[in-house]
Protein backbone atom coordinates (compact mmCIF):
# COMPACT_ATOMS: atom_id res chain seq x y z
CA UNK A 1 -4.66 -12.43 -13.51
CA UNK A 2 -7.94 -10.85 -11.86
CA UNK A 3 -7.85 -8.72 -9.31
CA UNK A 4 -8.72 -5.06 -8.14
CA UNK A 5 -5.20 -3.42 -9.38
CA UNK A 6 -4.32 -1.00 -6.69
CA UNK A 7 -4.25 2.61 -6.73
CA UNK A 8 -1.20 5.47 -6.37
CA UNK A 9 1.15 2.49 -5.05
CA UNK A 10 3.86 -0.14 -5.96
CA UNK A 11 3.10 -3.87 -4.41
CA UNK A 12 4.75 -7.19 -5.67
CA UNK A 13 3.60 -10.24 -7.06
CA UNK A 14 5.38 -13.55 -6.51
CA UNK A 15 4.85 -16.27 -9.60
CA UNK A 16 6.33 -19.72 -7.63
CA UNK A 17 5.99 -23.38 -8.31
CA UNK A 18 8.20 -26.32 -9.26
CA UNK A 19 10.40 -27.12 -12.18
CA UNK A 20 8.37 -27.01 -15.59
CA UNK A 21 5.10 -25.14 -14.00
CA UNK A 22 4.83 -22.31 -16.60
CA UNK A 23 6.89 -19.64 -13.80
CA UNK A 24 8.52 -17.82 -16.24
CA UNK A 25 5.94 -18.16 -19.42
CA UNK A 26 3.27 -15.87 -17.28
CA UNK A 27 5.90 -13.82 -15.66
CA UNK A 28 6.67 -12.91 -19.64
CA UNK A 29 2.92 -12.75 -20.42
CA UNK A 30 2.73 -10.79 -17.54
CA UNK A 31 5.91 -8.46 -18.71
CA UNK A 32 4.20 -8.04 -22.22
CA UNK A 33 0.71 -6.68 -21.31
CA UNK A 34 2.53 -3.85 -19.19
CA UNK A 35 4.48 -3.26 -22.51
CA UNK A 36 1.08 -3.29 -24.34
CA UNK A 37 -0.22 -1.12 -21.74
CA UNK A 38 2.91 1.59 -22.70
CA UNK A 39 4.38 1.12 -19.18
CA UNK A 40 8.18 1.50 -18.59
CA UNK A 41 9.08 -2.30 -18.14
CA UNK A 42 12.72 -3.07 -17.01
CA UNK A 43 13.52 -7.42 -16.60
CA UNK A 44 16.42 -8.90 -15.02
CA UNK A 45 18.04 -11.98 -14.20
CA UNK A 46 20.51 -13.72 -11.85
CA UNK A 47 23.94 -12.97 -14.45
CA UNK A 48 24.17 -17.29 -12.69
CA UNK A 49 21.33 -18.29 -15.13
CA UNK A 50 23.35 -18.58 -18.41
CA UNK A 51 21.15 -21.51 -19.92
CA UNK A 52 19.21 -19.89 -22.66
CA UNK A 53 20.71 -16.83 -23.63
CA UNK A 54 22.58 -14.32 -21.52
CA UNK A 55 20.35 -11.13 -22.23
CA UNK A 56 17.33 -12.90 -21.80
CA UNK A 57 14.66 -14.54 -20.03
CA UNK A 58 13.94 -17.88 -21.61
CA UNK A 59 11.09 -20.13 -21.38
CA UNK A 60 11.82 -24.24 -21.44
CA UNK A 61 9.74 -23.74 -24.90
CA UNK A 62 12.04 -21.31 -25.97
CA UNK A 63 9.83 -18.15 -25.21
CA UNK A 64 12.15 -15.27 -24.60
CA UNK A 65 11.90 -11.70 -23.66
CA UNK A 66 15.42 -9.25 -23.37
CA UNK A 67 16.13 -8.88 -19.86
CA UNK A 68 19.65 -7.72 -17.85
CA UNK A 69 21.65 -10.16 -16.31
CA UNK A 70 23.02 -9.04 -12.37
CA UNK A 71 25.24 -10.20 -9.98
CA UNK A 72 23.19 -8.57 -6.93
CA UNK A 73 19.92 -7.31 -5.95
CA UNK A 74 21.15 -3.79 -5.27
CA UNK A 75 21.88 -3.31 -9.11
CA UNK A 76 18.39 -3.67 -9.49
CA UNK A 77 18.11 -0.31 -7.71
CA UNK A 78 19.93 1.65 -9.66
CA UNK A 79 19.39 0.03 -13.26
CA UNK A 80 14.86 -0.23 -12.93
CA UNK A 81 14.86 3.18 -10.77
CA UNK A 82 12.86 4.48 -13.71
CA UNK A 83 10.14 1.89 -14.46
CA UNK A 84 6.88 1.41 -13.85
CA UNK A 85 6.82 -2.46 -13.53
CA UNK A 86 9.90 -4.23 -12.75
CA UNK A 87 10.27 -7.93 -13.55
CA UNK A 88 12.76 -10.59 -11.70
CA UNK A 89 12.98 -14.23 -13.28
CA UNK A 90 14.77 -17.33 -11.15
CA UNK A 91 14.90 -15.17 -7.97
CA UNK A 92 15.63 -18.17 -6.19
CA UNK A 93 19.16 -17.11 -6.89
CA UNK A 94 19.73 -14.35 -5.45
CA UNK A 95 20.85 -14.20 -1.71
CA UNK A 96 18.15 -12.55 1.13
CA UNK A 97 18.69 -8.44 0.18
CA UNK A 98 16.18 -9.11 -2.88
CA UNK A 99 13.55 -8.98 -0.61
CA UNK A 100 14.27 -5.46 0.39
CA UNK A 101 15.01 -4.38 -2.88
CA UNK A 102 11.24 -5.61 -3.71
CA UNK A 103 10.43 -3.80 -0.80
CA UNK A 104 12.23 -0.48 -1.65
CA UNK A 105 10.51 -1.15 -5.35
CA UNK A 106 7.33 -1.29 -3.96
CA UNK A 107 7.35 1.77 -1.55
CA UNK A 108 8.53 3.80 -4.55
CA UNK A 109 5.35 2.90 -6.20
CA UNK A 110 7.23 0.28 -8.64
CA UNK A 111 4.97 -3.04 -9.21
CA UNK A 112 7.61 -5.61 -8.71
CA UNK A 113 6.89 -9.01 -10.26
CA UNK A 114 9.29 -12.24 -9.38
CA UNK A 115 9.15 -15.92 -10.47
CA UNK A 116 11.44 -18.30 -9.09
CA UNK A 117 10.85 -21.78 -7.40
CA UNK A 118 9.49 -22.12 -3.90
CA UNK A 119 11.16 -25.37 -2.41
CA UNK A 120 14.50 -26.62 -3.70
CA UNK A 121 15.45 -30.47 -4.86
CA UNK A 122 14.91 -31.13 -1.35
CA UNK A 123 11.71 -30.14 -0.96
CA UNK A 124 12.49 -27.63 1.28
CA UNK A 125 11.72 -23.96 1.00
CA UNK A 126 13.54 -21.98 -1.13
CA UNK A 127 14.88 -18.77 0.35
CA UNK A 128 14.55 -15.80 -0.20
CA UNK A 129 11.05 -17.01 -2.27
CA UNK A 130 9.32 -17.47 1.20
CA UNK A 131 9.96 -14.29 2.43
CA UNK A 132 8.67 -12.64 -0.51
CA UNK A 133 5.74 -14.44 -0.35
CA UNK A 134 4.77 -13.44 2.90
CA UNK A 135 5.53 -9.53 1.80
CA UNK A 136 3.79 -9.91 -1.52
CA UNK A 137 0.57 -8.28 -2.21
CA UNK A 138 -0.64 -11.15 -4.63
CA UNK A 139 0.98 -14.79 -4.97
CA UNK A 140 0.30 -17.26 -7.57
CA UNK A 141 1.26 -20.85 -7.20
CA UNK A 142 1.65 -22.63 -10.28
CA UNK A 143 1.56 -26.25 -10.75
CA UNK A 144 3.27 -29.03 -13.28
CA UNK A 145 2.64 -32.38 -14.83
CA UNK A 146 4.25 -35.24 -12.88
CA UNK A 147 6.25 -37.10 -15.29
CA UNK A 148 5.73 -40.62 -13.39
CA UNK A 149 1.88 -40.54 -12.42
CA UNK A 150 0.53 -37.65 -14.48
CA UNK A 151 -0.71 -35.92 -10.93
CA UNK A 152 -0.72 -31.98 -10.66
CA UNK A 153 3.07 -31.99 -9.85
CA UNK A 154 4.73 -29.23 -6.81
CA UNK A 155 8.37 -30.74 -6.50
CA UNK A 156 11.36 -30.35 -8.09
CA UNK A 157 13.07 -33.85 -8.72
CA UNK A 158 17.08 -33.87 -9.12
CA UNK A 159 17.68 -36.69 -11.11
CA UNK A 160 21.50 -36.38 -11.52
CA UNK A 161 24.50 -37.27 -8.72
CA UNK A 162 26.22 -34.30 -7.41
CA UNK A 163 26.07 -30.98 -6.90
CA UNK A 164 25.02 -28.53 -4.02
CA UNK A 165 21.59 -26.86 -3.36
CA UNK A 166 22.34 -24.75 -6.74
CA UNK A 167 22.45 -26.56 -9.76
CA UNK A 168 22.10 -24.47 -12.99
CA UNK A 169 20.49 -27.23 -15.21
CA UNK A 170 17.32 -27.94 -17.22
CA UNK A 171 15.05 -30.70 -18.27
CA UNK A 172 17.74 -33.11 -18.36
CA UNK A 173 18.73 -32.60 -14.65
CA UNK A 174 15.40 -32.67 -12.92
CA UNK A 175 11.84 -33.59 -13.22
CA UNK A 176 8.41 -32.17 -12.08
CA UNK A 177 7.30 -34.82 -9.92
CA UNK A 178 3.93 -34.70 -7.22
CA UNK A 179 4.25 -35.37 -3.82
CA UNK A 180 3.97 -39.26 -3.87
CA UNK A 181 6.41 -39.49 -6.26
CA UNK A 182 8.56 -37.21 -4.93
CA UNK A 183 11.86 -39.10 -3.51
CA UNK A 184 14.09 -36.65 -1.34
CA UNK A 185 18.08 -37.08 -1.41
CA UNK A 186 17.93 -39.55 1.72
CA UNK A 187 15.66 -41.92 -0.25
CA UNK A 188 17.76 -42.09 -2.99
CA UNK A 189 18.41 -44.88 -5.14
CA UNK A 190 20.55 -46.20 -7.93
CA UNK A 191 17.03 -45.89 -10.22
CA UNK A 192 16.27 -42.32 -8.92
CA UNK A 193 19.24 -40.91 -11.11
CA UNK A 194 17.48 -42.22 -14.12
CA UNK A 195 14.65 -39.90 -15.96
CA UNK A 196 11.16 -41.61 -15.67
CA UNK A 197 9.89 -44.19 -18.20
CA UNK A 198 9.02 -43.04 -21.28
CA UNK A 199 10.44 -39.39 -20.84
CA UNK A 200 14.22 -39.12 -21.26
CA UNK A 201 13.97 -35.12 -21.36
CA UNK A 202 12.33 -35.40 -17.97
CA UNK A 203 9.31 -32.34 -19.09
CA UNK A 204 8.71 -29.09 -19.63
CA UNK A 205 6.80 -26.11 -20.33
C-alpha cells in the first residue's frame, strides 16, 4: 500500500471485496509490517467466526496470525486502548457501533484497519462495511477469480439452501462469482445449489 502515511493522527483503512479476494491475507500482511515496524499491534475477531481457529485470524490458505475473539465492538475499546495499530477481520459481523468504535480509534490517534465483505449473498451492501467506507481515510477494494467464467469476480455466491443473511461457512458454501454470473436468491435454481464445473471446493485464496 502507497500512500503519504499521515502525521500525529489515527485514520482507518477498510480492506473489502467478495468471498476468496485476498481480504484477510493483506489485512495480515498489513498487521505484520506494523509488527516489523515495532508498533503495538492488537487483532480481533467476531468470537461468531469459529472456522479456522478460535484465537486467530485465518486465511482460506491457512495463513494465520493470533488475534482475540469478541462478542461486541465496545470490547475493542477497552482490550486495543494501548496500541498503535488496531486490526478487525470479518467486520461484516459485527452490528452498526463498530463504526464508532473505528471512529473513537481513530480520534485517539489509533490506525484502525478492517476487512470484511462489502455486499452480502445478495448482492446487497453489507452493513456496517458501507459506513466505514465512507468514514475511512483509505479503502481498498479487492477483487477474486470467478469460478464459472474466470472474470475479475465482486460477488459472493451462496451455493447452499438455507440459512439467513449470516452464514458462517467457507469454500464449500459459496463461490466468488463476477457480475454476469452472479445469480441472486430470486433467480435461483435447482443447478445454482451445485458448485461450478470443475471446482467442487468452489475457490479460494
Amino acid at each position: 500500500m502507497t500512500f503519504g502515511t499521515p502525521q500525529g493522527t489515527g485514520w482507518i483503512e477498510v480492506i473489502c471485496g467478495c468471498m476468496f479476494s485476498g481480504k484477510t491475507e493483506e489485512l495480515i500482511r498489513r498487521l505484520r509490517r506494523a509488527q516489523i515496524a515495532r508498533k503495538r499491534v492488537a487483532i480481533f475477531k467476531p468470537l461468531l467466526d469459529d472456522r479456522y481457529a478460535s484465537g486467530e485470524i485465518v486465511t482460506h490458505d491457512r495463513i494465520s496470525i493470533p488475534s482475540v475473539p469478541v462478542r461486541h465492538p465496545r470490547e475493542i475499546l477497552d482490550l486495543g486502548c494501548e496500541a498503535d495499530v488496531l486490526g478487525i477481520d470479518e467486520v461484516q459481523f459485527f452490528d452498526r457501533a463498530v463504526v464508532d468504535v473505528c471512529q473513537e480509534l481513530a480520534g485517539r490517534g489509533t490506525r484502525v484497519i478492517v476487512a470484511g465483505l462489502d455486499t452480502d449473498y445478495r448482492g446487497l451492501p453489507f452493513d456496517p462495511v458501507p459506513e466505514l467506507m465512507a468514514v475511512a481515510e483509505y479503502v481498498t477494494k479487492a477483487q477474486a477469480i470467478c469460478v464459472v467464467c474466470g472474470n475479475p469476480a465482486t460477488r459472493t455466491q451462496r451455493v447452499v439452501a438455507g440459512g439467513g443473511r449470516i452464514l458462517v461457512a467457507g469454500s464449500g458454501a459459496y463461490e466468488a462469482r463476477c457480475r454476469r454470473c452472479f445469480r441472486p436468491p430470486e433467480e435461483e435454481s435447482g443447478d445454482l445449489f451445485s458448485p461450478a464445473a470443475g471446482d467442487e471446493e468452489g475457490g479460494g485464496g
